[in-house]
N, C-alpha and C. Protein backbone atom coordinates (compact mmCIF):
# COMPACT_ATOMS: atom_id res chain seq x y z
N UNK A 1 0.85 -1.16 0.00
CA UNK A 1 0.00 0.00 0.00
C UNK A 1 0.90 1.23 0.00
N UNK A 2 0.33 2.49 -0.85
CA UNK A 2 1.25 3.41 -1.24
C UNK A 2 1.02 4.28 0.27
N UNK A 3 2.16 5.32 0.22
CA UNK A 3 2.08 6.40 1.77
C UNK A 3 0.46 6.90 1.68
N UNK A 4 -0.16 7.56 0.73
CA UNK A 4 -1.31 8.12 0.80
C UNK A 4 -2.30 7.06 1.24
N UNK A 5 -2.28 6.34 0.56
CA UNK A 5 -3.48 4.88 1.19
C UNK A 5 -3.23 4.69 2.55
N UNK A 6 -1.97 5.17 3.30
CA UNK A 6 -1.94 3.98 4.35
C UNK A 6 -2.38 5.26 4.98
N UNK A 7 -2.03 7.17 5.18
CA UNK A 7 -2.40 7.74 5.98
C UNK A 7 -3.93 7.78 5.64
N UNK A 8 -4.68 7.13 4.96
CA UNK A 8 -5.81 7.37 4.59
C UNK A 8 -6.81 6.18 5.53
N UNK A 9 -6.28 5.16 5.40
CA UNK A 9 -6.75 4.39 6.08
C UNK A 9 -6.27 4.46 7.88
N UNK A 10 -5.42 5.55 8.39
CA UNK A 10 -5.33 5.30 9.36
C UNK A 10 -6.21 6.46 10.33
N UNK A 11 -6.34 7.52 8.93
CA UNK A 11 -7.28 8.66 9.85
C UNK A 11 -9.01 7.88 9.25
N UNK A 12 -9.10 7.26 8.87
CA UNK A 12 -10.78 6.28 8.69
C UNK A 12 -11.18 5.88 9.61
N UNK A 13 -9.57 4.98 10.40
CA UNK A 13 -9.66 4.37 12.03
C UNK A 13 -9.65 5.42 13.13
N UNK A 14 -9.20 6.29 12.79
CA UNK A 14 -9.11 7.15 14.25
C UNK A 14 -10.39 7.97 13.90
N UNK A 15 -11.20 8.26 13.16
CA UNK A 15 -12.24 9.27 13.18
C UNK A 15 -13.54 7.60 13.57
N UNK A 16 -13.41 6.86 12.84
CA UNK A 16 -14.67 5.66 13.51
C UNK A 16 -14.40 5.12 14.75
N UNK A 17 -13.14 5.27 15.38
CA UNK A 17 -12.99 5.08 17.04
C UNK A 17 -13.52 5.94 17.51
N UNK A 18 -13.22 7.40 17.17
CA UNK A 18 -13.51 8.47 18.04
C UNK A 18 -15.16 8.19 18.49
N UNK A 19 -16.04 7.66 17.24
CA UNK A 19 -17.29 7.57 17.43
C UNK A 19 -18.19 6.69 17.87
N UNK A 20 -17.11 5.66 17.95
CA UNK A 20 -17.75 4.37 18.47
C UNK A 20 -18.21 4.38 19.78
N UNK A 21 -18.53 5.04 20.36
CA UNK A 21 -18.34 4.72 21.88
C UNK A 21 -19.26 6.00 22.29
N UNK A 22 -20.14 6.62 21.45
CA UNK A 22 -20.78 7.79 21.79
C UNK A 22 -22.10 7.30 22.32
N UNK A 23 -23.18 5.95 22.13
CA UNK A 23 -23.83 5.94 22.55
C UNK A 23 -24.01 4.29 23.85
N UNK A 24 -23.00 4.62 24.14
CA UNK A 24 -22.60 3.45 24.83
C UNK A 24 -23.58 3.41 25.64
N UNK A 25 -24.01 2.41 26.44
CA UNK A 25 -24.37 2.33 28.30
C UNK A 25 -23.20 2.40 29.00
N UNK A 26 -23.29 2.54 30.43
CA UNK A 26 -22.32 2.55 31.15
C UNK A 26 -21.86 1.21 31.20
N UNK A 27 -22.32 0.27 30.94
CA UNK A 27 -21.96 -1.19 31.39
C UNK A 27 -20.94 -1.55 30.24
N UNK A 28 -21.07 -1.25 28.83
CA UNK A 28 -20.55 -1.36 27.67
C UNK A 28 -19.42 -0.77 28.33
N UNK A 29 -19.08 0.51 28.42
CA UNK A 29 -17.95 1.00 28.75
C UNK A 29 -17.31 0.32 29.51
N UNK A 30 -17.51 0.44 30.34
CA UNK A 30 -16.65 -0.27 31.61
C UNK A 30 -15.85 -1.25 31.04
N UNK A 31 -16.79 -1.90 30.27
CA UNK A 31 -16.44 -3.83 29.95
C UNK A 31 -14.87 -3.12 28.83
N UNK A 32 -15.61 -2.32 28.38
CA UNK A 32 -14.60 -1.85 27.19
C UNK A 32 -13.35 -0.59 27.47
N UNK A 33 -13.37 -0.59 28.96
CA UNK A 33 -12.69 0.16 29.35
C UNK A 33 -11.60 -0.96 30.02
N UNK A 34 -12.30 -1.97 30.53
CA UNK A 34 -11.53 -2.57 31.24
C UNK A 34 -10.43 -3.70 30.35
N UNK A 35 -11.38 -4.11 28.96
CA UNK A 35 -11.08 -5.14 28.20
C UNK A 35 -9.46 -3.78 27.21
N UNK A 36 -9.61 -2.81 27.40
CA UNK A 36 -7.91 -2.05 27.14
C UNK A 36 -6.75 -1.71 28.11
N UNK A 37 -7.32 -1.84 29.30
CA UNK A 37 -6.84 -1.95 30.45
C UNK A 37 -6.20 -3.26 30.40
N UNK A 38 -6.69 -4.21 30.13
CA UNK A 38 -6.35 -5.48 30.42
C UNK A 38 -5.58 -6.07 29.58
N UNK A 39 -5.85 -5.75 28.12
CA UNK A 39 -5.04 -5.97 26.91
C UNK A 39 -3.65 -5.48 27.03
N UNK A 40 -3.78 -4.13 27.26
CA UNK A 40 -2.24 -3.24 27.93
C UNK A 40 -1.45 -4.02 28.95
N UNK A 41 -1.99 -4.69 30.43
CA UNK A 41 -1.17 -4.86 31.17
C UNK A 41 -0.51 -6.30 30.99
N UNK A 42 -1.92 -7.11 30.06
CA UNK A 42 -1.41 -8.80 29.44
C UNK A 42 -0.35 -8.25 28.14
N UNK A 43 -0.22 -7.15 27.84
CA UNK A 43 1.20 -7.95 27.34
C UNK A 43 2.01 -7.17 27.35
N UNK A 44 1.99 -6.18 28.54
CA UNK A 44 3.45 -5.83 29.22
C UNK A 44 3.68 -6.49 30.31
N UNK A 45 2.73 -7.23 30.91
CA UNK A 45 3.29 -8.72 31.67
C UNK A 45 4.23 -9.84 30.76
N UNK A 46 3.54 -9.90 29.84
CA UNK A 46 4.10 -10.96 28.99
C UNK A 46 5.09 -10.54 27.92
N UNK A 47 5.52 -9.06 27.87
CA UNK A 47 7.00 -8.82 27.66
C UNK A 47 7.79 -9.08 28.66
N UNK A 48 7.70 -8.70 29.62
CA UNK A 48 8.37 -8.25 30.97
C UNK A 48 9.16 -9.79 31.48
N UNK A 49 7.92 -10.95 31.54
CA UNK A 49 8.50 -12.27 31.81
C UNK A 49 8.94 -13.05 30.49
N UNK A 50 9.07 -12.44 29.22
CA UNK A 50 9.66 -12.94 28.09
C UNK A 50 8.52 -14.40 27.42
N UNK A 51 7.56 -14.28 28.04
CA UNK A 51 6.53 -14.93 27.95
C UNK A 51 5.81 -14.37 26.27
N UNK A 52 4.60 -15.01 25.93
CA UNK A 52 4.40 -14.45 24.89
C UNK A 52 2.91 -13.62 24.73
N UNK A 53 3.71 -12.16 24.65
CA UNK A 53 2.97 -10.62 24.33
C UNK A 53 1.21 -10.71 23.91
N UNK A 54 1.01 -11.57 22.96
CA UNK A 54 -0.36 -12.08 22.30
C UNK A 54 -0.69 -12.39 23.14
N UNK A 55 -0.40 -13.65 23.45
CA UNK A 55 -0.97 -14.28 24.93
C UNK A 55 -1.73 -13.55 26.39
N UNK A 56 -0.67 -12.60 26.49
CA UNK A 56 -0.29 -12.09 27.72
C UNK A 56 -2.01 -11.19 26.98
N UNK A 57 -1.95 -10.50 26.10
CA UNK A 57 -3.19 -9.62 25.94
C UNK A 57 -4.28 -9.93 25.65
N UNK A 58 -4.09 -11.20 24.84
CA UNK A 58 -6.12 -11.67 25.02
C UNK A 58 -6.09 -12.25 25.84
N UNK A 59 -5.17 -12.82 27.05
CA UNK A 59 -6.14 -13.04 28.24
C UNK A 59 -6.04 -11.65 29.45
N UNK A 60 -5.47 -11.01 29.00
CA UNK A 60 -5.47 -9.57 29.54
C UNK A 60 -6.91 -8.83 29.03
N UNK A 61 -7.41 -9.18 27.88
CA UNK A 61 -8.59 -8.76 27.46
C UNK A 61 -9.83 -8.90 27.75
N UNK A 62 -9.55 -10.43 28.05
CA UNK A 62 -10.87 -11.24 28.69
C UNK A 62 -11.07 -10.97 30.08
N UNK A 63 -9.68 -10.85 30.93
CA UNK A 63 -9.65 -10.90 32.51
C UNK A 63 -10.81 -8.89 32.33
N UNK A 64 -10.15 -8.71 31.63
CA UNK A 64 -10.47 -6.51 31.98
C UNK A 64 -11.82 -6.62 31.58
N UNK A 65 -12.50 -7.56 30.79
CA UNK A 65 -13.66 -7.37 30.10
C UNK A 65 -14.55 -7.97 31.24
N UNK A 66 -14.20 -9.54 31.81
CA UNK A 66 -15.05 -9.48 33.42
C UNK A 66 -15.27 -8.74 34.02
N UNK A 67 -14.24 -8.07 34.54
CA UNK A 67 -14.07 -7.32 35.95
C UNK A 67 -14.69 -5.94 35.04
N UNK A 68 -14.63 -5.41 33.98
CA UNK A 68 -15.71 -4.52 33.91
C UNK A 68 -16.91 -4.82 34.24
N UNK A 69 -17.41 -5.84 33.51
CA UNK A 69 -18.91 -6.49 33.97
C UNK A 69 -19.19 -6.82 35.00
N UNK A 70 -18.39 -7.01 36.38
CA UNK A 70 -18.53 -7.62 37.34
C UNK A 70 -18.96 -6.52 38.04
N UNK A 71 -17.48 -5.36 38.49
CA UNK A 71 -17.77 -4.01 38.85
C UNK A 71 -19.19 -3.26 38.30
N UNK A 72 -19.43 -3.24 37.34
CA UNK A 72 -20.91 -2.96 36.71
C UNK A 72 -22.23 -3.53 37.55
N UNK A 73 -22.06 -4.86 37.79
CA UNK A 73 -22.83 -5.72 38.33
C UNK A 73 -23.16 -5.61 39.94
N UNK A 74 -21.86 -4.75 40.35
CA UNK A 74 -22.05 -4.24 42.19
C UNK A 74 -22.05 -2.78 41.95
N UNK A 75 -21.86 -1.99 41.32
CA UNK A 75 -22.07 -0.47 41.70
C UNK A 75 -23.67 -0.47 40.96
């Protein structure tokens, strides 16, 4: 893909993120607050122990995406 295609396709992604999330519930959020939270710390755990990074973040994804729903589920 040429330079123009690729900055083209990368401001497509950052303007449909920006919007994704405008008519959320609070419960959505959370889950989806927690499921980047969790992705982030699974695989700078799983740099850190030389373990493997992928790994470390979809179950970093799944663990953040409970505990959003869970926390949701008691407040």
């Amino acid at each position: 893909m040429n330079t123009k295609g690729m900055k083209f396709a990368v401001m497509a992604v950052v303007v449909l993120s920006m919007t994704a999330c405008s008519n959320m519930k609070n419960r959505d959020q959370r889950m989806l607050s927690g499921a980047a939270i969790g992705t982030g710390v699974g695989a700078a755990a799983g740099a850190v122990t030389g373990g493997c990074v992928t790994c470390g973040a979809v179950i970093g994804a799944g663990v953040g995406t409970a505990a959003g729903a869970i926390y949701d589920n008691n407040h």
